[in-house]
Protein backbone atom coordinates (compact mmCIF):
# COMPACT_ATOMS: atom_id res chain seq x y z
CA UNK A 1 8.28 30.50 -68.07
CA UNK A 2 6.06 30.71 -71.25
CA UNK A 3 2.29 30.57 -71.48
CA UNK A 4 2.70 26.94 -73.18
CA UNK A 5 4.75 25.84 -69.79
CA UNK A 6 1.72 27.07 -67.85
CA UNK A 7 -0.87 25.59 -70.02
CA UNK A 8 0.82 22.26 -69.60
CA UNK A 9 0.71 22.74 -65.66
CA UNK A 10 -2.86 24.04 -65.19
CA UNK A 11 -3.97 21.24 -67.91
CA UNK A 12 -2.21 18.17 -65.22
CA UNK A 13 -4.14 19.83 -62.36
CA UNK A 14 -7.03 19.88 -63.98
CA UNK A 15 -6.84 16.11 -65.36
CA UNK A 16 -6.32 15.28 -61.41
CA UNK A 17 -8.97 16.96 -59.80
CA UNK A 18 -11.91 16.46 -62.69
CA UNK A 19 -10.65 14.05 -64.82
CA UNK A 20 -10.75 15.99 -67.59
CA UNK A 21 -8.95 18.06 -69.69
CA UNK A 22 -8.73 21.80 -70.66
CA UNK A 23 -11.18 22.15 -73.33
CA UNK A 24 -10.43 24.98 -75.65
CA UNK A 25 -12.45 28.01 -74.03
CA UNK A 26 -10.57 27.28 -70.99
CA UNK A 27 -6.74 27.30 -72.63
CA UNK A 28 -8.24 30.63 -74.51
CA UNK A 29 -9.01 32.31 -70.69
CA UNK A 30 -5.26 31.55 -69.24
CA UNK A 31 -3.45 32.37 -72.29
CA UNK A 32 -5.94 35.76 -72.27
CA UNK A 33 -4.90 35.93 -68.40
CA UNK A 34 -1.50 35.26 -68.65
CA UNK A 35 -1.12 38.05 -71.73
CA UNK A 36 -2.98 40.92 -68.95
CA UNK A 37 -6.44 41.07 -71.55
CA UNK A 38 -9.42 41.80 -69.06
CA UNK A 39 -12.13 39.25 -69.47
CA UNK A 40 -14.00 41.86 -72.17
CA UNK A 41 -10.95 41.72 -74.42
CA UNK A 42 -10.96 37.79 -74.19
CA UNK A 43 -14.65 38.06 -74.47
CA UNK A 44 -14.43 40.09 -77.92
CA UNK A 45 -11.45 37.91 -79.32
CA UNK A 46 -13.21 34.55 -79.06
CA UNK A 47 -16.92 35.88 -79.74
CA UNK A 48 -18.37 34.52 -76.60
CA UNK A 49 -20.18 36.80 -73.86
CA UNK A 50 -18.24 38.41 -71.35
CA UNK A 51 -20.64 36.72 -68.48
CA UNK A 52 -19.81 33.10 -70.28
CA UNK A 53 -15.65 34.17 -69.79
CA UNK A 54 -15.66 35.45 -66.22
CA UNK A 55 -17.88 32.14 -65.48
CA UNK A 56 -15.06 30.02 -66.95
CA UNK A 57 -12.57 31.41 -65.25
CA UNK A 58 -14.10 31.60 -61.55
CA UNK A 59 -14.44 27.63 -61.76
CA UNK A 60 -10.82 27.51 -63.35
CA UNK A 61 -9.67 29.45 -60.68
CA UNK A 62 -12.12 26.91 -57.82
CA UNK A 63 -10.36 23.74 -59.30
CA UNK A 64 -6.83 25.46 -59.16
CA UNK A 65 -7.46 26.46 -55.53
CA UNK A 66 -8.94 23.24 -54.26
CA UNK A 67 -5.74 21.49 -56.06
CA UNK A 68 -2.71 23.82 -54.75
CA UNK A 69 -4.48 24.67 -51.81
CA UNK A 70 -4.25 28.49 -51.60
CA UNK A 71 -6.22 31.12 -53.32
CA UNK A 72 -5.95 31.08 -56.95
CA UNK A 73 -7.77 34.24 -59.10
CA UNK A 74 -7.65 36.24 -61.94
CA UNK A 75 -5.21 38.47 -60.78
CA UNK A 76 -2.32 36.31 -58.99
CA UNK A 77 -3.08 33.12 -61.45
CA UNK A 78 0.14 33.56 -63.33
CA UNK A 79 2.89 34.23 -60.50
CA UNK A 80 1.05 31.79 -58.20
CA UNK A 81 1.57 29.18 -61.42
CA UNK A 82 5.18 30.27 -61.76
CA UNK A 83 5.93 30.31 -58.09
CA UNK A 84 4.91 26.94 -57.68
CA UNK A 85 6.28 25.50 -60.34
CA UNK A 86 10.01 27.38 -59.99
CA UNK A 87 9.68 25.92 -55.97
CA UNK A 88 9.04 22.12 -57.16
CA UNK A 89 10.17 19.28 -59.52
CA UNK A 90 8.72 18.95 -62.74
CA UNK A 91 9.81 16.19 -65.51
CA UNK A 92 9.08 15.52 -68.82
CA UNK A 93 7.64 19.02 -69.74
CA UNK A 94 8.15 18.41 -73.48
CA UNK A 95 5.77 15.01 -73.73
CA UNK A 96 2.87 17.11 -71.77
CA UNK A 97 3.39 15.22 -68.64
CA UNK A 98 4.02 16.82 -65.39
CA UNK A 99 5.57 14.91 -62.21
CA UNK A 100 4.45 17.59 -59.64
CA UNK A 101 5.68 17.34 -56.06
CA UNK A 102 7.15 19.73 -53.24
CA UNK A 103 10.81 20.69 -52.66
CA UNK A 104 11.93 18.00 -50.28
CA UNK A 105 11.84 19.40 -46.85
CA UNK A 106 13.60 17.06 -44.39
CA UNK A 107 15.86 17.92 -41.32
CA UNK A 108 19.14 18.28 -43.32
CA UNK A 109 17.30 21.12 -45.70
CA UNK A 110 16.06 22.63 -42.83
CA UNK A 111 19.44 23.33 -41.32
CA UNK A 112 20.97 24.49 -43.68
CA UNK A 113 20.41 28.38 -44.37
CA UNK A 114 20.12 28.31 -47.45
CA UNK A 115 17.13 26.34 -46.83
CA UNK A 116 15.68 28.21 -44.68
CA UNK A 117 15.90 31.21 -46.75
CA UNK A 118 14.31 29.78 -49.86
CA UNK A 119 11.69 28.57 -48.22
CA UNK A 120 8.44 30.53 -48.95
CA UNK A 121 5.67 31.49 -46.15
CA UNK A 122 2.76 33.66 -47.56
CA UNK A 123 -0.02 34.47 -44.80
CA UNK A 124 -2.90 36.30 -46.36
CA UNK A 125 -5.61 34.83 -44.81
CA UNK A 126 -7.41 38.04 -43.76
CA UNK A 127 -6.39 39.80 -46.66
CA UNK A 128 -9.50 40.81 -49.18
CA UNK A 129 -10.19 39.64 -52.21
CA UNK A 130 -10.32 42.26 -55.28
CA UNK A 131 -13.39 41.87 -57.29
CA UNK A 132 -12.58 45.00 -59.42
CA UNK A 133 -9.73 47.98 -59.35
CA UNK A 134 -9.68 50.99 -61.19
CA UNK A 135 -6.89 53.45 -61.52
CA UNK A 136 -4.76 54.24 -58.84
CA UNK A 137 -1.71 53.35 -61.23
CA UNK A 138 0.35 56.06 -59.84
CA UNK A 139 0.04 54.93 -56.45
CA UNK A 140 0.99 51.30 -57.08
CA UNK A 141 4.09 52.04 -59.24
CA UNK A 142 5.25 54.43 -56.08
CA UNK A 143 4.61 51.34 -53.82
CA UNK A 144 6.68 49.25 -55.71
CA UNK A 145 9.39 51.95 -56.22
CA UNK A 146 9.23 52.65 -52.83
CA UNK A 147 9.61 49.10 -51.52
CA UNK A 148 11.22 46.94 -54.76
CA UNK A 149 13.97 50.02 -56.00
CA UNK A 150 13.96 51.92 -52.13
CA UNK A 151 14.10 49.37 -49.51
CA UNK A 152 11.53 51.80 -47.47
CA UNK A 153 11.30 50.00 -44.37
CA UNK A 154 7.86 51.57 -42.79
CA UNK A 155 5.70 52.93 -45.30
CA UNK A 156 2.17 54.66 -44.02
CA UNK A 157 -1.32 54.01 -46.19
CA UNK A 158 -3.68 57.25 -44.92
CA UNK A 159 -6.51 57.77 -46.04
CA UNK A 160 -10.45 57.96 -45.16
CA UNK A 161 -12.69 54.84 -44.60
CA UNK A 162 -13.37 53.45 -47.88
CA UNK A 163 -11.57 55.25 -50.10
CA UNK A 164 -9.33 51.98 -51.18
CA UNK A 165 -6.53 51.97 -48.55
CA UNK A 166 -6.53 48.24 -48.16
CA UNK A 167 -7.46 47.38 -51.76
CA UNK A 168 -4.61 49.27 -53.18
CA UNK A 169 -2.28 47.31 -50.99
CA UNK A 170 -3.20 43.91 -51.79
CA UNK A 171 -3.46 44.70 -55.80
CA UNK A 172 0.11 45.74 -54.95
CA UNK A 173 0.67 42.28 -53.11
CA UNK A 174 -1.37 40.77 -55.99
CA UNK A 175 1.60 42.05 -59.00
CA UNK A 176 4.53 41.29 -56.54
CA UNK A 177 3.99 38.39 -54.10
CA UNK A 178 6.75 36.60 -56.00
CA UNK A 179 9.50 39.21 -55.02
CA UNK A 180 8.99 38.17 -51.28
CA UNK A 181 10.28 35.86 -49.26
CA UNK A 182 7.56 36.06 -46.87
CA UNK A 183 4.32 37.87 -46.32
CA UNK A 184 1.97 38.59 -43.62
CA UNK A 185 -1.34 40.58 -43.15
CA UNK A 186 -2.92 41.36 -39.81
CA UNK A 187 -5.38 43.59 -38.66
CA UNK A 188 -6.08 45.63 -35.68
CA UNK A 189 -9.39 46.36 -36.40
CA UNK A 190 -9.69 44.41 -32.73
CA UNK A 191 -6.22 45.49 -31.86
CA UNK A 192 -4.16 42.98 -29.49
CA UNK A 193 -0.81 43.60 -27.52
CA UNK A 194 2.10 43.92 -29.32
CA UNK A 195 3.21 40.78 -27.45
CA UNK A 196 0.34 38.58 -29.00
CA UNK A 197 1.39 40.16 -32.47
CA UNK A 198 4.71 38.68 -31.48
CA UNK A 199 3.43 35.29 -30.81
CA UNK A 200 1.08 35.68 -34.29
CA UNK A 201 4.15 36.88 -36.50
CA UNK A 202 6.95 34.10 -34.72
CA UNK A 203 4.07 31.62 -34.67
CA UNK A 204 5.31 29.19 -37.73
CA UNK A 205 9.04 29.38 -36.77
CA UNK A 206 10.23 26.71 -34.68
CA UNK A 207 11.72 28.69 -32.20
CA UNK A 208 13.13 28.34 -28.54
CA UNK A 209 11.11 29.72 -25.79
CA UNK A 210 10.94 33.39 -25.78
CA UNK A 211 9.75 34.81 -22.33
CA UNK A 212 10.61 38.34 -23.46
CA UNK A 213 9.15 41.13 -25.71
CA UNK A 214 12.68 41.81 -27.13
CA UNK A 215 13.38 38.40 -27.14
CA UNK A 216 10.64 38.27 -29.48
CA UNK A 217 11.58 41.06 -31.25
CA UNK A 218 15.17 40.52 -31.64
CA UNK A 219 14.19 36.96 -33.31
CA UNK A 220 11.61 39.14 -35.64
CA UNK A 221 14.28 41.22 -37.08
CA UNK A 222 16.77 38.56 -37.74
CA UNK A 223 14.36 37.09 -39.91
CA UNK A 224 13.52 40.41 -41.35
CA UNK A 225 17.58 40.49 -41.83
CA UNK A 226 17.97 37.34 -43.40
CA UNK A 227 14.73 37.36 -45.48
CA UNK A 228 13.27 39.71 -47.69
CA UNK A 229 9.36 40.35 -46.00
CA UNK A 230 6.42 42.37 -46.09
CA UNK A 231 4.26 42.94 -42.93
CA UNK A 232 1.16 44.58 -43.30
CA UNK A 233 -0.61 46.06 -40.32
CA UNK A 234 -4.22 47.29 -41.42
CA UNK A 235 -6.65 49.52 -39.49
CA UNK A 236 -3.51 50.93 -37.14
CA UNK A 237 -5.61 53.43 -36.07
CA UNK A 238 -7.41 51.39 -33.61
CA UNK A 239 -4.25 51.25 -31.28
CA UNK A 240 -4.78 54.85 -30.63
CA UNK A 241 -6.84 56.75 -28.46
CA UNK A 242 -10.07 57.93 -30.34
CA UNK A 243 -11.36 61.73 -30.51
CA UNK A 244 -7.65 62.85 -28.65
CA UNK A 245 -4.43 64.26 -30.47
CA UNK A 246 -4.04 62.50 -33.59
CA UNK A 247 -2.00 59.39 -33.47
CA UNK A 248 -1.65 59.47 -29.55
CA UNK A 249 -1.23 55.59 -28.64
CA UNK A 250 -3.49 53.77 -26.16
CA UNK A 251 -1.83 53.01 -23.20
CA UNK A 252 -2.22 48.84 -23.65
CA UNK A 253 -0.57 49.49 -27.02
CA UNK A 254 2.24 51.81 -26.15
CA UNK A 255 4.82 48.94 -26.89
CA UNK A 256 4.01 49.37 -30.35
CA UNK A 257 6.26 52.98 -30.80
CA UNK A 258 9.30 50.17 -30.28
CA UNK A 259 8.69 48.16 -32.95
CA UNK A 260 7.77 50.90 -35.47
CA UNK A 261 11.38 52.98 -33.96
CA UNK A 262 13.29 49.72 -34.91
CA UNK A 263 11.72 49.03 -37.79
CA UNK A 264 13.42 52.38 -39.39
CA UNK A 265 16.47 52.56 -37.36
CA UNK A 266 17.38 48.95 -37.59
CA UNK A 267 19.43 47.35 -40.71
CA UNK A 268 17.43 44.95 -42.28
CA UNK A 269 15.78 43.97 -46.02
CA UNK A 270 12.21 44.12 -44.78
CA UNK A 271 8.93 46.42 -45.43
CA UNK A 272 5.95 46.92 -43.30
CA UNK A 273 2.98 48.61 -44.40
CA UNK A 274 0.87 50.79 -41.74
CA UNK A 275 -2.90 51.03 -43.33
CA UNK A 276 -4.52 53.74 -41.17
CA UNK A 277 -7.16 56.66 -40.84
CA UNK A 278 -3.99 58.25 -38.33
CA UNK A 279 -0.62 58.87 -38.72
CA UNK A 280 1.64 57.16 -36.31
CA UNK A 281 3.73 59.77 -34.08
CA UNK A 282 6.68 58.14 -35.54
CA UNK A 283 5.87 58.63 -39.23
CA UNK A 284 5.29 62.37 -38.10
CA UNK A 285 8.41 63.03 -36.65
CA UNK A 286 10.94 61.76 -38.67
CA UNK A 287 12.40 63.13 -41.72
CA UNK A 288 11.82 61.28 -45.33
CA UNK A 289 15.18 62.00 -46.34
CA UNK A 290 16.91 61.26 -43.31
CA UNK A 291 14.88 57.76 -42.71
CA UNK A 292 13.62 54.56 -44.68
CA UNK A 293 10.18 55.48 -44.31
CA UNK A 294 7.16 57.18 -46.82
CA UNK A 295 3.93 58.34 -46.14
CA UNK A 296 1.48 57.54 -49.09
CA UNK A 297 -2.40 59.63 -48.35
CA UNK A 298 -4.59 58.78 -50.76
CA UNK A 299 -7.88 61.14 -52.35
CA UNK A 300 -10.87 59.96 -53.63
CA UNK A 301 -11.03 58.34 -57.63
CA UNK A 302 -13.22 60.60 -60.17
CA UNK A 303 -13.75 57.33 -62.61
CA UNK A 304 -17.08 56.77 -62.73
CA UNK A 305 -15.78 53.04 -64.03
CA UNK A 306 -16.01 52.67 -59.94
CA UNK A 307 -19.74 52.48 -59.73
CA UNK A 308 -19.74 49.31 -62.74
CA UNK A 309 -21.86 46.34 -62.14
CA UNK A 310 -23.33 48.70 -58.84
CA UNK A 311 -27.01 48.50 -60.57
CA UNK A 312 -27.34 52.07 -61.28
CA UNK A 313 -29.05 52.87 -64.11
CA UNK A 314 -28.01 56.22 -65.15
CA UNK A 315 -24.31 56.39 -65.85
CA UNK A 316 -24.66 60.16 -66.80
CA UNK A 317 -25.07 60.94 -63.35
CA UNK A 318 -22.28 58.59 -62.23
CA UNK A 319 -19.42 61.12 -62.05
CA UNK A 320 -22.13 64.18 -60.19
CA UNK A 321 -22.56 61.38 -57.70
CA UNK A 322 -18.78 60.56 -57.07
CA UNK A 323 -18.22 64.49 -56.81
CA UNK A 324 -21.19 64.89 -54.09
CA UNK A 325 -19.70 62.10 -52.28
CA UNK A 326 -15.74 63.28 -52.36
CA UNK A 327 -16.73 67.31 -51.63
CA UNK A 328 -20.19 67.48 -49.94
CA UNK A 329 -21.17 69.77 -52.66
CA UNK A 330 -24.89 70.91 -51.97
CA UNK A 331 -25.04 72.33 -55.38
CA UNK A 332 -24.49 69.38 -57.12
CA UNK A 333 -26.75 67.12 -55.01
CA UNK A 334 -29.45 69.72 -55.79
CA UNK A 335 -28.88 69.15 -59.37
CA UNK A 336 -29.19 65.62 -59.24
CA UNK A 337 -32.39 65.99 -57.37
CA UNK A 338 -34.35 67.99 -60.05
């Protein structure tokens, strides 16, 4: 897939939705996209304001959405292209027109397994959206060593509130979505039975009636078998009891220790990602080397890049005020006061 092939896509759903097509600042922004320039770079190269860019490409990235119907942004624009074009039928590339429709999906593609294992299923509903993300480089290329190169089953994201827990993981989800069969991201920041996370996880396979927990369970991992999927469970630490012994579960959400116990003792091609303030008693008591698992605990960023577009005036002070807010240093907050 070349930035030309892309162009050519992009270019037919833009003629469909607007009637109109790419003008020339608008092919400048994907190919700038697709080649990883930030929207400064693209900014500099064509000698147009970086506000007049990012504009372009937010109502690029509207029109895309509204015609593919899933979120389309700066970041996942060029696998989300390539995904849906390498999962549908396309003609007559060469003369600049583009017969776009779905993989056929009738009853004798469904039963087959090959079928069912090509089919994609990406469920980020809940998931944020990144505005910005500085550094934390490291950290993503151990993710995706971790889950890509490892096969780590049950990987643990600790860290305090607001330090980037859940922002790291979707950039992660962001440069990989392709390399998944499936994804889904819940959260327990109102935590629910792990039988309702059954029903929420099994809800869009046509399934027989399941009257049992490991029932449902035993269904979960054959599709974690067969396909290759990422779970993501964010704010975990809500299952647990608050202000006791760290990572002590609830009673209501006891069930969980069984899923988390299979998820690293069972066979299976499969990550799930624990985003939490706690480590789970599970993570704590099982050996790294022995286990598919990793524990990832991440420390505050010292680039004052962070605090960008934030309205502070006085970027000399930017880096005193990220070091009063990651040590509680009174010395330093005195300086900044005089």
């Amino acid at each position: 897939m070349n930035v030309t092939e892309i162009l050519q896509f992009a270019d037919q759903l833009i003629i469909n939705k607007t009637g109109k097509r790419l003008d020339d600042l608008q092919k400048t922004v994907i190919t700038g996209v697709y080649e990883g320039k930030t929207y400064e770079t693209i900014a500099e190269e064509c000698n147009r304001s970086e506000s007049r860019v990012r504009s372009v490409g937010r109502k690029l990235w509207q029109i895309l959405s509204e015609s593919l119907g899933e979120d389309v942004n700066k970041h996942n624009f060029c696998w989300t292209i390539e995904r849906v074009i390498n999962n549908s039928q396309f003609y007559n590339f060469g003369n600049n027109q583009i017969n776009y429709c779905h993989n056929d999906n009738n009853e004798s593609s469904k039963n087959t397994k090959q079928g069912i294992k090509n089919k994609l299923y990406y469920d980020l509903t809940i998931a944020p959206k990144i505005n910005r993300f500085c550094d934390r480089t490291s950290e993503i290329d151990t993710l995706s060593k971790w889950i890509l190169n490892q096969n780590t089953h049950l990987i643990s994201i600790l860290g305090l509130s607001g330090i980037g827990k859940t922002t790291l993981v979707k950039r992660f989800i962001d440069l990989h979505q392709q390399k998944f069969d499936a994804i889904v991201w819940r959260s327990l920041k109102f935590p629910q039975s792990l039988d309702l996370l059954l029903d929420d996880l099994l809800k869009h396979h046509k399934l027989d009636s399941l009257p049992t927990i490991n029932d449902k369970l035993k269904q979960l991992f054959d599709i974690l078998t067969n396909k290759k999927c990422l779970i993501i469970l964010d704010d975990l630490q809500n299952i647990f009891i608050p202000s006791q012994f760290a990572g002590k579960y609830q009673p209501e959400y006891q069930d969980y220790q069984t899923l988390f116990k299979m998820i690293t003792e069972t066979q299976h091609q499969s990550s799930v990602i624990l985003i939490s303030q706690e480590q789970c008693p599970e993570m704590e008591c099982l050996d790294e080397e022995l286990y598919p698992i990793k524990s990832l605990e991440l420390s505050g960023l010292d680039n004052p890049e962070i605090l960008k577009n934030t309205g502070l005036k006085n970027k000399d002070s930017w880096l005193k005020l990220i070091k009063l807010y990651l040590t509680g240093d009174k010395a330093v907050e005195d300086e900044m006061w005089q």
